[in-house]
Protein backbone atom coordinates (compact mmCIF):
# COMPACT_ATOMS: atom_id res chain seq x y z
CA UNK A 1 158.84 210.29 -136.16
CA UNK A 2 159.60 206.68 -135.75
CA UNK A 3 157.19 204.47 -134.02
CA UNK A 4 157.91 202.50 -131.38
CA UNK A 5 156.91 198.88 -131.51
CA UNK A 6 154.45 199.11 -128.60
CA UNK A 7 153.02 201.63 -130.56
CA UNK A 8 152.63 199.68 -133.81
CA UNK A 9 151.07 196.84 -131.54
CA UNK A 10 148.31 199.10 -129.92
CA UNK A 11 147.49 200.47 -133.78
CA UNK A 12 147.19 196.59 -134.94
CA UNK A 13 144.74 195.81 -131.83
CA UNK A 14 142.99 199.01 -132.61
CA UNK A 15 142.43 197.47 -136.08
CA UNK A 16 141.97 193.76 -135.43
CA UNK A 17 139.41 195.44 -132.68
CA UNK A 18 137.36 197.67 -135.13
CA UNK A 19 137.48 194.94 -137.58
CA UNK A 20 135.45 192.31 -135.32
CA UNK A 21 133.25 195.22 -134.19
CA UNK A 22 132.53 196.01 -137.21
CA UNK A 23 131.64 192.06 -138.19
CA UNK A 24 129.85 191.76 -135.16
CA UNK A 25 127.43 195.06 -135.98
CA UNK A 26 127.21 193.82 -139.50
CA UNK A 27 126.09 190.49 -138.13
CA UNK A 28 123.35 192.01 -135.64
CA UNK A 29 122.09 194.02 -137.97
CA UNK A 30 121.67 191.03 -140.27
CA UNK A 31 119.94 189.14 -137.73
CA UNK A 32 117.70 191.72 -137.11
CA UNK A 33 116.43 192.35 -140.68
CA UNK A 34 115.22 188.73 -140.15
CA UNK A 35 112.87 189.72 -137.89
CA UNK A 36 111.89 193.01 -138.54
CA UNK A 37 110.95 194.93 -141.84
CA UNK A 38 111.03 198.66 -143.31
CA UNK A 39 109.81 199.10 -146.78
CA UNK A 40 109.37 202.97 -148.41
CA UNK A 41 107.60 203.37 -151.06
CA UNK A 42 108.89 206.05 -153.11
CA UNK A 43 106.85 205.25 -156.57
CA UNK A 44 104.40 208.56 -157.86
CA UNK A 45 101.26 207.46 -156.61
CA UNK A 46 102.51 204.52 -154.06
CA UNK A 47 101.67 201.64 -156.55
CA UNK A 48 103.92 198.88 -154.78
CA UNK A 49 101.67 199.77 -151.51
CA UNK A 50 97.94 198.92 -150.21
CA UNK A 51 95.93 202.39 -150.74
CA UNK A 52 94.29 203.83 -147.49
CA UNK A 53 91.17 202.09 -148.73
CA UNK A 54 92.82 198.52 -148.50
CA UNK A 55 93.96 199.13 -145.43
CA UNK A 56 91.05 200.53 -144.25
CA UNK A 57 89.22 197.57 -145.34
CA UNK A 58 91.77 195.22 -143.78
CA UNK A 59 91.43 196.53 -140.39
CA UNK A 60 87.31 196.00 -140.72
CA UNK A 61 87.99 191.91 -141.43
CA UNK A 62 88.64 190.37 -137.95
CA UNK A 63 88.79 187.21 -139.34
CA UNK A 64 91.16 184.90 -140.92
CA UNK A 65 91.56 185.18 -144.42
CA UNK A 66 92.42 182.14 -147.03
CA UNK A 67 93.99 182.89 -150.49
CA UNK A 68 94.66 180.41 -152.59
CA UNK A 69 96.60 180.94 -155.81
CA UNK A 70 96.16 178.15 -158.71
CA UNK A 71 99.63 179.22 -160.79
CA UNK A 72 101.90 176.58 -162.51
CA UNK A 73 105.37 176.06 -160.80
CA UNK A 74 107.40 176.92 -163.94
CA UNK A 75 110.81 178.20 -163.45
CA UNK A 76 110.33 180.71 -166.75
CA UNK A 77 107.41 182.13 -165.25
CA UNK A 78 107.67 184.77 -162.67
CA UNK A 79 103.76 184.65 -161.76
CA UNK A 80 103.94 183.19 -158.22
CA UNK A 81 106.47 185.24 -157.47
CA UNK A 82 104.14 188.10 -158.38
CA UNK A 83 100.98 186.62 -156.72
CA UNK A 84 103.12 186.61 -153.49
CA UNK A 85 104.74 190.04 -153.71
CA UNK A 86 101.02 191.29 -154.17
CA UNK A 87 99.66 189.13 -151.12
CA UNK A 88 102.24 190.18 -148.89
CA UNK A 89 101.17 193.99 -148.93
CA UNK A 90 97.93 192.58 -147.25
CA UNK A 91 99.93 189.93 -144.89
CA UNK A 92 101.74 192.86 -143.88
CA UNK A 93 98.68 195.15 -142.92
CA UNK A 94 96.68 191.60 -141.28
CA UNK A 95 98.97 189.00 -140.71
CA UNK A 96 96.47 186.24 -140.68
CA UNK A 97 96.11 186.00 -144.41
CA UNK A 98 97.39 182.41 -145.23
CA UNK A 99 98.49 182.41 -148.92
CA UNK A 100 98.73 178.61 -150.71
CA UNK A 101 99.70 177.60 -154.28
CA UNK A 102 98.22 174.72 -156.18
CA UNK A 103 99.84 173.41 -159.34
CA UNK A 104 96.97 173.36 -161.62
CA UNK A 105 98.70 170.48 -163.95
CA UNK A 106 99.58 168.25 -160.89
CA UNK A 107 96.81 168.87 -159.44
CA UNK A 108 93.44 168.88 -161.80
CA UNK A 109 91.04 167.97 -158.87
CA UNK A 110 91.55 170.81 -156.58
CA UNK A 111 90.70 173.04 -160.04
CA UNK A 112 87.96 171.61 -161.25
CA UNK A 113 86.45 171.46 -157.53
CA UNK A 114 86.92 175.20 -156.69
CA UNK A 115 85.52 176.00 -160.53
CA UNK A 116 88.93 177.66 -161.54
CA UNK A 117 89.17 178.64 -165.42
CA UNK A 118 92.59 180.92 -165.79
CA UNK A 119 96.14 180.16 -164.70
CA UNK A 120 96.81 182.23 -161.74
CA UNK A 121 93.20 182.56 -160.73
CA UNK A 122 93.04 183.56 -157.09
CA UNK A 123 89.97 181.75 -154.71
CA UNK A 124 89.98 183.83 -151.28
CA UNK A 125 87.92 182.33 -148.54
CA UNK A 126 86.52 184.20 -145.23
CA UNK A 127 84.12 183.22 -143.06
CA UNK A 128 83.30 180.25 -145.01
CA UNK A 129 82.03 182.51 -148.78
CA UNK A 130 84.56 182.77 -151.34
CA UNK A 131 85.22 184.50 -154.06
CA UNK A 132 87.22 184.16 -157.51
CA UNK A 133 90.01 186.50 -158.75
CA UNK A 134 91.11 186.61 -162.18
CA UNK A 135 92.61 189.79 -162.76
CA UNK A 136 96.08 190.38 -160.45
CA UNK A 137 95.49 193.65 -159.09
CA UNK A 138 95.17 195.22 -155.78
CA UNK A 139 91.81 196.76 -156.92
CA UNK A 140 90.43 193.12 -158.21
CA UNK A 141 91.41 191.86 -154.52
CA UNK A 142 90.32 194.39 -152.46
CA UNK A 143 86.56 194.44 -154.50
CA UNK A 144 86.60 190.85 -153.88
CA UNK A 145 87.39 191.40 -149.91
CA UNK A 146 84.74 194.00 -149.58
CA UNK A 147 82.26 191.48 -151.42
CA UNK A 148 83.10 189.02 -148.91
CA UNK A 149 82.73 191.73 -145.93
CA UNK A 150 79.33 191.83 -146.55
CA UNK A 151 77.16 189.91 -143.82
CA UNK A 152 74.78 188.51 -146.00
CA UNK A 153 72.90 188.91 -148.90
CA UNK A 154 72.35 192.51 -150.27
CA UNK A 155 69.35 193.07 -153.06
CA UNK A 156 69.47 196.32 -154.85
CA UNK A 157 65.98 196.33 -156.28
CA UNK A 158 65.10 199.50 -158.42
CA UNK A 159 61.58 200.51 -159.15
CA UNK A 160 60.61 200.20 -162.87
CA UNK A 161 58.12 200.14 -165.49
CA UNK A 162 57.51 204.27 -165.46
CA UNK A 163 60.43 205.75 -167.18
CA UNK A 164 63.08 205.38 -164.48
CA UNK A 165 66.45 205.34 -164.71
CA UNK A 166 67.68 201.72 -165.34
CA UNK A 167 70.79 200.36 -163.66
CA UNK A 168 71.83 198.40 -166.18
CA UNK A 169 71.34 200.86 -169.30
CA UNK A 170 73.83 203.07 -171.33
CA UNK A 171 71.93 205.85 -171.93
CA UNK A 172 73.00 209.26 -170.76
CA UNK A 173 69.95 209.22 -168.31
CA UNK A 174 70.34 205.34 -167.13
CA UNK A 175 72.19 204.33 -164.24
CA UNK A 176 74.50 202.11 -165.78
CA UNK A 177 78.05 202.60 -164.78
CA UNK A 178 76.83 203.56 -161.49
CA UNK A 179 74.87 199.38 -161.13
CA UNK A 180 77.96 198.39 -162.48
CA UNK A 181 79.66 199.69 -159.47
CA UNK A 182 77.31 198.02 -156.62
CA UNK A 183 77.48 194.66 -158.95
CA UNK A 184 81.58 194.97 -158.49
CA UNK A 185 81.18 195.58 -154.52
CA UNK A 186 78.97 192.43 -154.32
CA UNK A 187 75.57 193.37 -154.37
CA UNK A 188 72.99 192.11 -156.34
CA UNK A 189 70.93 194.76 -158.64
CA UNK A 190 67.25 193.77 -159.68
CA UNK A 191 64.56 195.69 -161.28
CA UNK A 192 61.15 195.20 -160.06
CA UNK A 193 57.57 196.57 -162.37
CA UNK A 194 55.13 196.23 -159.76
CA UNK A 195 52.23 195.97 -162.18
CA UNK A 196 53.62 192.66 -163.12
CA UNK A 197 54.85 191.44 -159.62
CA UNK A 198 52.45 193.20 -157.12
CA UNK A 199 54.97 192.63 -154.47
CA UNK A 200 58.08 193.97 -152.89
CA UNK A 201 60.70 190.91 -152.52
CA UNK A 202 61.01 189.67 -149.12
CA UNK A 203 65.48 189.77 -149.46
CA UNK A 204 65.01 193.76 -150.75
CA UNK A 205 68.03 195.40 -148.95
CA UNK A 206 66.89 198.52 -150.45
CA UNK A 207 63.93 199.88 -152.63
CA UNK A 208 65.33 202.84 -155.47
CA UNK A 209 62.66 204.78 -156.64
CA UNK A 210 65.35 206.53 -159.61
CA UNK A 211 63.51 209.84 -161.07
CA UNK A 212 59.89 208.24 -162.57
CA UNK A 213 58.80 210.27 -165.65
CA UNK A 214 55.67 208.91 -165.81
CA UNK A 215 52.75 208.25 -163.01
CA UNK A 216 52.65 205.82 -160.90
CA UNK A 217 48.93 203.66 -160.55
CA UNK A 218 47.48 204.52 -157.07
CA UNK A 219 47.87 200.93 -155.99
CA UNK A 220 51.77 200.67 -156.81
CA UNK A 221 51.87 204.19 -154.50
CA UNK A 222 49.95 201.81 -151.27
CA UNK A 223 52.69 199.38 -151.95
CA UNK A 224 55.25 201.03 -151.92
CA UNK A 225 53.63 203.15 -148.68
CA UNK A 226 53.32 199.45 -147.09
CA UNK A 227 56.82 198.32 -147.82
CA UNK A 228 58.24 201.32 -145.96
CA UNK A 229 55.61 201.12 -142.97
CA UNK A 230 56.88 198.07 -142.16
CA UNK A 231 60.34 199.12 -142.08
CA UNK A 232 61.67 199.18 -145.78
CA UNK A 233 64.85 200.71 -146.40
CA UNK A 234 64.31 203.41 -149.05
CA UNK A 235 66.79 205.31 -151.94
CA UNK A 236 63.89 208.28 -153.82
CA UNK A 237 66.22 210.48 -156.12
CA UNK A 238 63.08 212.53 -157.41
CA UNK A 239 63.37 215.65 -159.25
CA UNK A 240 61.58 218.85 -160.26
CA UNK A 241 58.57 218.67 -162.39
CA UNK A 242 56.33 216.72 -160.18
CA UNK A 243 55.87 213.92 -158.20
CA UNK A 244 54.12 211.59 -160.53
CA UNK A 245 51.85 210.48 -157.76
CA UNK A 246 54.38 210.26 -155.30
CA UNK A 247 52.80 212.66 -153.26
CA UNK A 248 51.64 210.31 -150.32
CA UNK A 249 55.03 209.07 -149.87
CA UNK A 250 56.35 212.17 -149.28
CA UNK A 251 53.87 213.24 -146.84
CA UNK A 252 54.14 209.59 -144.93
CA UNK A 253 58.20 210.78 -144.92
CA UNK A 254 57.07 214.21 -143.74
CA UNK A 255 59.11 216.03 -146.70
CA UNK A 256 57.95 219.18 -148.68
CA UNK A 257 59.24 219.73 -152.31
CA UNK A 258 59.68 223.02 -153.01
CA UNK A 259 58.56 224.65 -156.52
CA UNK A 260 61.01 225.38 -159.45
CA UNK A 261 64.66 224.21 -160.36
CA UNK A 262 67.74 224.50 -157.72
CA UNK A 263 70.06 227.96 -159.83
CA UNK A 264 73.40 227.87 -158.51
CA UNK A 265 75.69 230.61 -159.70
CA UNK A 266 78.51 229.29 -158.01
CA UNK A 267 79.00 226.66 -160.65
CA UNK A 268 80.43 229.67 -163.56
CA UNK A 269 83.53 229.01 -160.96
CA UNK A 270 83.77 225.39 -162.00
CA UNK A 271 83.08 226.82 -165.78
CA UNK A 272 80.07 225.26 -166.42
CA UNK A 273 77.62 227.70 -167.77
CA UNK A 274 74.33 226.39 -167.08
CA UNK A 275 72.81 227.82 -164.21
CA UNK A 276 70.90 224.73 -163.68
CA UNK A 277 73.57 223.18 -162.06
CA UNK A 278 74.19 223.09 -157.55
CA UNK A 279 77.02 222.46 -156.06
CA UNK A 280 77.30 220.95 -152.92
CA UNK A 281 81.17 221.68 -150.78
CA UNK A 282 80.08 221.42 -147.17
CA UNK A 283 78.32 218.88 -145.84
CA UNK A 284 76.59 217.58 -142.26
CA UNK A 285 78.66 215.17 -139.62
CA UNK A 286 76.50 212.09 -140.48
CA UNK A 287 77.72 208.74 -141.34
CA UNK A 288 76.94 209.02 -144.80
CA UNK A 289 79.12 212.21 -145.62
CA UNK A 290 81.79 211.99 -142.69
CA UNK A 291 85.12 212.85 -144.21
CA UNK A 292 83.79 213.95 -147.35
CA UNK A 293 85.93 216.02 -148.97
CA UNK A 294 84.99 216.62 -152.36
CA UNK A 295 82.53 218.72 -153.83
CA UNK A 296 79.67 216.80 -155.45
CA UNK A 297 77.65 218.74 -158.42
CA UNK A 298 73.78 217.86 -159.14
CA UNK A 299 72.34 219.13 -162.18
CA UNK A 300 68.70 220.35 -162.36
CA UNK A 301 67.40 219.51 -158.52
CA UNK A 302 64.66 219.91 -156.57
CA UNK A 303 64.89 221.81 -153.32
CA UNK A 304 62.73 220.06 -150.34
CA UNK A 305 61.76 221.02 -146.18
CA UNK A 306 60.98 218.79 -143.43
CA UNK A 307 60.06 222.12 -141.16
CA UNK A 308 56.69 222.47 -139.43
CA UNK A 309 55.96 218.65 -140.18
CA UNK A 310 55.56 216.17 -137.00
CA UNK A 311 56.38 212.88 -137.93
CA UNK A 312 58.08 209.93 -136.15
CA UNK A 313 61.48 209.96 -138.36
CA UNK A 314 64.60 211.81 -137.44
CA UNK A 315 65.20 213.83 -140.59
CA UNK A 316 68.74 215.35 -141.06
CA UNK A 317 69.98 217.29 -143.80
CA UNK A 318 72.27 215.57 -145.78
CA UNK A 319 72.99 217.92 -148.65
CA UNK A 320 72.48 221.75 -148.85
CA UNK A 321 73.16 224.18 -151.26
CA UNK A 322 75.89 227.47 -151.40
CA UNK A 323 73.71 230.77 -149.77
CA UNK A 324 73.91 232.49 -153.33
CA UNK A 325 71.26 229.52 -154.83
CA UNK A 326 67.58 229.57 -154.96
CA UNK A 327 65.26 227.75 -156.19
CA UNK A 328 63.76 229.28 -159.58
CA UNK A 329 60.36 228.72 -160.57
CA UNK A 330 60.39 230.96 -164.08
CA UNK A 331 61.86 229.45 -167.20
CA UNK A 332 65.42 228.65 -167.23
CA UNK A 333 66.17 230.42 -170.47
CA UNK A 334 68.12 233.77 -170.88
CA UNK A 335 69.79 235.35 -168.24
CA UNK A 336 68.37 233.93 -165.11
CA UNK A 337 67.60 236.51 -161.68
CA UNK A 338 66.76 235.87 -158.47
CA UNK A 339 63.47 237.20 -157.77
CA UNK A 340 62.32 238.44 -154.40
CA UNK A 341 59.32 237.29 -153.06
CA UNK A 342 58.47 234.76 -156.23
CA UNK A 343 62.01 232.59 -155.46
CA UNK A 344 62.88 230.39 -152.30
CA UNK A 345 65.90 231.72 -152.00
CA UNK A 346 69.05 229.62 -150.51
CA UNK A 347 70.91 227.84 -148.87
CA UNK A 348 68.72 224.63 -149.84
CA UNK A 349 68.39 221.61 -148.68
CA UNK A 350 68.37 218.98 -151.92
CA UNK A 351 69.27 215.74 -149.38
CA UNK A 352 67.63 214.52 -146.63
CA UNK A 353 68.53 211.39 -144.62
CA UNK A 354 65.67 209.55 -142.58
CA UNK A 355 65.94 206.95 -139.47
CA UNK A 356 63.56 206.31 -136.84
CA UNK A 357 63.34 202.71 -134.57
CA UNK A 358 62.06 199.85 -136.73
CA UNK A 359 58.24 199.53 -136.43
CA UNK A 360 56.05 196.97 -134.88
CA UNK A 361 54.19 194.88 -137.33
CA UNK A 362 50.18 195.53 -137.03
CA UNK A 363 49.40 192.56 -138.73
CA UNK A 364 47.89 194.26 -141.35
CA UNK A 365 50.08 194.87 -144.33
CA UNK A 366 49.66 194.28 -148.16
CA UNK A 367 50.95 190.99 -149.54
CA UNK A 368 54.15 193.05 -150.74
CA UNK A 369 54.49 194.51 -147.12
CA UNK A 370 54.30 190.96 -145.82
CA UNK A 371 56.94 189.53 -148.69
CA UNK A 372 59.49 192.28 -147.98
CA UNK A 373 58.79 193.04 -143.79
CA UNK A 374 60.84 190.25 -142.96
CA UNK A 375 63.58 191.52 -145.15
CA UNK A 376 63.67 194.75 -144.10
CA UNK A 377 63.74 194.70 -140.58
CA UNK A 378 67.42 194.93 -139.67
CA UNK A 379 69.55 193.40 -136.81
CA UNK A 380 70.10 197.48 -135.68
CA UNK A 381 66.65 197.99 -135.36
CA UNK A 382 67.13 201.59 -137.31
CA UNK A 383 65.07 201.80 -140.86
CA UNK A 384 66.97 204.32 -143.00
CA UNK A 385 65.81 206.21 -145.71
CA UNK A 386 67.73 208.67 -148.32
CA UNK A 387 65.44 211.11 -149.98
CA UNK A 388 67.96 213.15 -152.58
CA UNK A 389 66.42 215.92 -155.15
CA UNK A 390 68.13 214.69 -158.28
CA UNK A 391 68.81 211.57 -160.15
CA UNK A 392 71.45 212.87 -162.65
CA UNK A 393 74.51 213.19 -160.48
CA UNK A 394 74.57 208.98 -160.64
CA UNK A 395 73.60 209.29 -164.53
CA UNK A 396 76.40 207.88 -166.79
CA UNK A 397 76.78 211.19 -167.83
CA UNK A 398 77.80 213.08 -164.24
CA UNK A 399 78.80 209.74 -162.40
CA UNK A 400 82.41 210.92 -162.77
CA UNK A 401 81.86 214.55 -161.75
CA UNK A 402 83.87 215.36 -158.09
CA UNK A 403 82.65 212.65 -155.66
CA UNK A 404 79.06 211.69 -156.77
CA UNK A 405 80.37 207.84 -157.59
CA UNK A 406 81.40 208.05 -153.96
CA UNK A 407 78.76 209.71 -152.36
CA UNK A 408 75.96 207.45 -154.41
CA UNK A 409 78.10 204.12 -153.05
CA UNK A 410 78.05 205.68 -149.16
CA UNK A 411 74.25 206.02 -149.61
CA UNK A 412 73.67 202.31 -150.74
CA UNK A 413 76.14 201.14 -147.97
CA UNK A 414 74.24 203.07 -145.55
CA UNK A 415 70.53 202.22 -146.25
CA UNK A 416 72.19 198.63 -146.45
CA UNK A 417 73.21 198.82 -142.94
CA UNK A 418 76.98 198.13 -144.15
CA UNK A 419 78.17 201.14 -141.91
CA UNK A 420 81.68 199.84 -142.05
CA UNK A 421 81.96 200.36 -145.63
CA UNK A 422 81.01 203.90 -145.95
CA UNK A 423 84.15 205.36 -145.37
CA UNK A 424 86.21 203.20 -148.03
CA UNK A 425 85.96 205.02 -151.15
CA UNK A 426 85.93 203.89 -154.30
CA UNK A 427 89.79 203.59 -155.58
CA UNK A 428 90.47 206.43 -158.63
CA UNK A 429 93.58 205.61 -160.83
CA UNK A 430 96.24 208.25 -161.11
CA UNK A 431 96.18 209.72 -164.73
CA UNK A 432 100.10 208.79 -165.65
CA UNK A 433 99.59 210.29 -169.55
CA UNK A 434 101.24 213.06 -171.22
CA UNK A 435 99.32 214.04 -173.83
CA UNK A 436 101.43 216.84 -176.02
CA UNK A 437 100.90 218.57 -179.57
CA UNK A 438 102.76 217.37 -182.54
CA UNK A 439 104.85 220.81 -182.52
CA UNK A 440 106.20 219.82 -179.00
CA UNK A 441 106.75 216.77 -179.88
CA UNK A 442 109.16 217.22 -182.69
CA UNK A 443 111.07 220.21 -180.72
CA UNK A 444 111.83 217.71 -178.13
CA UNK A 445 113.00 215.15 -180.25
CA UNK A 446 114.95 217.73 -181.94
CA UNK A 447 116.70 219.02 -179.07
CA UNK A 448 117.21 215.41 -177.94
CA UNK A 449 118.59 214.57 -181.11
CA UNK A 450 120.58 217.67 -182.27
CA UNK A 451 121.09 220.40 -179.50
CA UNK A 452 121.93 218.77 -177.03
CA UNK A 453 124.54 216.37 -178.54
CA UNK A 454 125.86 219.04 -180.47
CA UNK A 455 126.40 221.06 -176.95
CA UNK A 456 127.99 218.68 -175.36
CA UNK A 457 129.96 217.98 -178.70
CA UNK A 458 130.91 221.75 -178.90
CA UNK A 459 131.95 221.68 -174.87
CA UNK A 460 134.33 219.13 -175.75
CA UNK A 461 135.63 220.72 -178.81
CA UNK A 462 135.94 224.01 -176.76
CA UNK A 463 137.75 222.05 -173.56
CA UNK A 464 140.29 220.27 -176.20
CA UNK A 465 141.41 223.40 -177.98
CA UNK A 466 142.07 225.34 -174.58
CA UNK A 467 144.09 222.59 -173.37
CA UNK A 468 146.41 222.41 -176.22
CA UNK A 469 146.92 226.27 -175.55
CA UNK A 470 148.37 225.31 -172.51
């Protein structure tokens, strides 16, 4: 059928029409990606976005934040272009992040006034503190916000001269890795012997009595009493064994330690065989544990009771045991039973968390009461204290076991009064290795190398031959 030449010019309109509609979406939707943005992230574990605790973080910081990048403007090198590409996945969870870039050759000044060392060294300013980064990384940035979220000053002081665990050692006991942590979120770590310095210092955040082994002199006990009378923030990891003289402190908290070492058989399902070991899967709505999710595993504990003791703190169970533990007072050698009527038996509570309303001074405190009261006292008006039946689970040794690393930071950052910080954990990276025996190895590579290009080699071969049949 022939068409008609009215028919040919309705087909060419149809055409010339579809062709400027087609320009004209093409032009709006142009327009539109100018002023509005979609990004997916499709990567294994999301590495070209902000993790939920960046963001999380992000949305805490209600103030403007300054970044400025010293990085030469070089056309071979690609790291501004980097810097910004990592800034912008903050600008586009707060949008008033202002990013700059200063020329460290043109201009030397501006370096050696903001103390920069390293090309493409990062300065980010808020609320008038900075703080340096050197390493490009979302993890290096967001440590560096968090250490600028902080209100003020934050002293870690541990309790030493007795055998404690030391924040800054490497032994398997010490409290090491767990120092360098808090040191990395911006707080400052000190150790403090009391029989040199008979005081508690007056910017103490937080006193960390970390599992004595030795006994403590009756007047470092009064001190310490003092410092929490008037309102001292306190982290006791204590374990079984005794109390090394501890004993008024944990009647002036209104705790009861219970006799023996927390037995566990729950942790043969994890496939550890000591039965020394507790696990701990559930856990209380309080700010320190909310949206916990992980277990978190304490090795050789101490079981402890606030019931039937009247005292002005409000005492809430922080961590408590499976109903199959107990606490076992024989030797933990052999085969180890529950026995009725010698054994507490469980669920038991090796956590406690204390608050009550900041106390009045009475005017009559020890010099260290009177160096560290000020200190102490907190713009909430809430003293905190963390009493927790076991030092190991922040030992170099278990740091890494479930979410003790995590659990250990949400205590500091709640004695510390930095509630907004409990809930960002610390960031884990994804394991990316595959780690294979030399066997599998070589039959890869040799069905890489050999089978399969002799397949498809023998496919063709096969194909060829059948079409010549043809």
């Amino acid at each position: 059928m022939e068409a008609s030449a009215k028919s040919r010019r309705l087909l060419r309109l149809q055409g010339a029409t579809f062709a400027v509609l087609f320009l004209v979406v093409i032009g709006l939707l142009a327009w539109l990606s100018t002023r509005y943005q979609f990004e997916s992230d499709w990567t294994a574990n999301g590495r070209h976005t902000l993790s939920s605790e960046s963001v999380a973080l992000l949305k805490e910081l209600k103030d403007p934040i300054t970044i400025t990048a010293f990085a030469r403007n070089s056309q071979l090198s690609t790291l501004r272009k980097q810097i910004k590409d990592l800034v912008d996945r903050y600008r586009r969870v707060k949008s008033d992040i202002a990013l700059h870039f200063v020329d460290p050759d043109m201009e030397p000044n501006k370096v050696r006034a903001a103390g920069v060392t390293l090309n493409g060294e990062l300065v980010i300013e808020y609320q008038g503190r900075t703080q340096h980064v050197q390493r490009l990384s979302e993890e290096a940035i967001t440590n560096a916000l968090q250490q600028l979220a902080r209100t003020g000053r934050r002293e870690i002081v541990f309790l030493a001269g007795h055998g404690e665990r030391n924040p800054q050692g490497k032994a398997n006991f010490d409290l090491g890795r767990f120092g360098e942590q808090l040191r990395n979120k911006g707080l400052k770590i000190s150790l403090l012997n009391l029989t040199k310095t008979p005081a508690v210092p007056r910017d103490t955040a937080v006193l960390v009595i970390a599992s004595p082994q030795v006994n403590l002199f009756p007047g470092e006990v009064r001190l310490i009493q003092d410092y929490v009378q008037q309102g001292g923030n306190l982290l006791w990891l204590a374990e079984p064994g005794g109390l090394h003289q501890l004993g008024p402190l944990a009647a002036q908290l209104g705790l009861k330690f219970d006799p023996g070492t927390v037995v566990d058989p729950t942790t043969r399902l994890l496939g550890i065989s000591n039965a020394a070991f507790a696990v701990v899967a559930q856990y209380p709505h309080q700010a320190v544990t909310q949206n916990l999710a992980s277990v978190t595993l304490f090795p050789y504990a101490v079981a402890m009771d606030t019931a039937g003791v009247k005292t002005p703190w409000q005492a809430t169970p922080l961590l408590r045991t499976m109903p199959r533990s107990w606490s076992e007072t024989g030797p933990l050698e052999g085969e180890v039973r529950y026995d009725k009527g010698k054994d507490v038996p469980g669920p038991l509570t090796i956590g406690v968390a204390l608050q009550r309303p900041q106390p009045q001074p009475d005017g009559g405190p020890t010099k260290g009461a009177k160096n560290s009261a000020s200190a102490a006292k907190s713009s909430t008006g809430q003293q905190r204290v963390i009493v927790v039946g076991d030092g190991d689970f922040l030992s170099n040794t278990y740091l890494g076991n479930g979410a003790n690393l995590e659990l250990g930071e949400r205590m500091i950052n709640w004695l510390a009064h930095d509630d907004a910080l409990i809930r960002i954990p610390p960031k884990v990276a994804t394991d990316t290795k595959l780690v294979m025996s030399p066997t599998t190895g070589y039959l890869i590579g040799f069905g890489f190398l050999f089978v399969l290009p002799g397949g498809l080699v023998a496919a063709g071969i096969v194909i060829w031959l059948k079409r010549r049949k043809r």
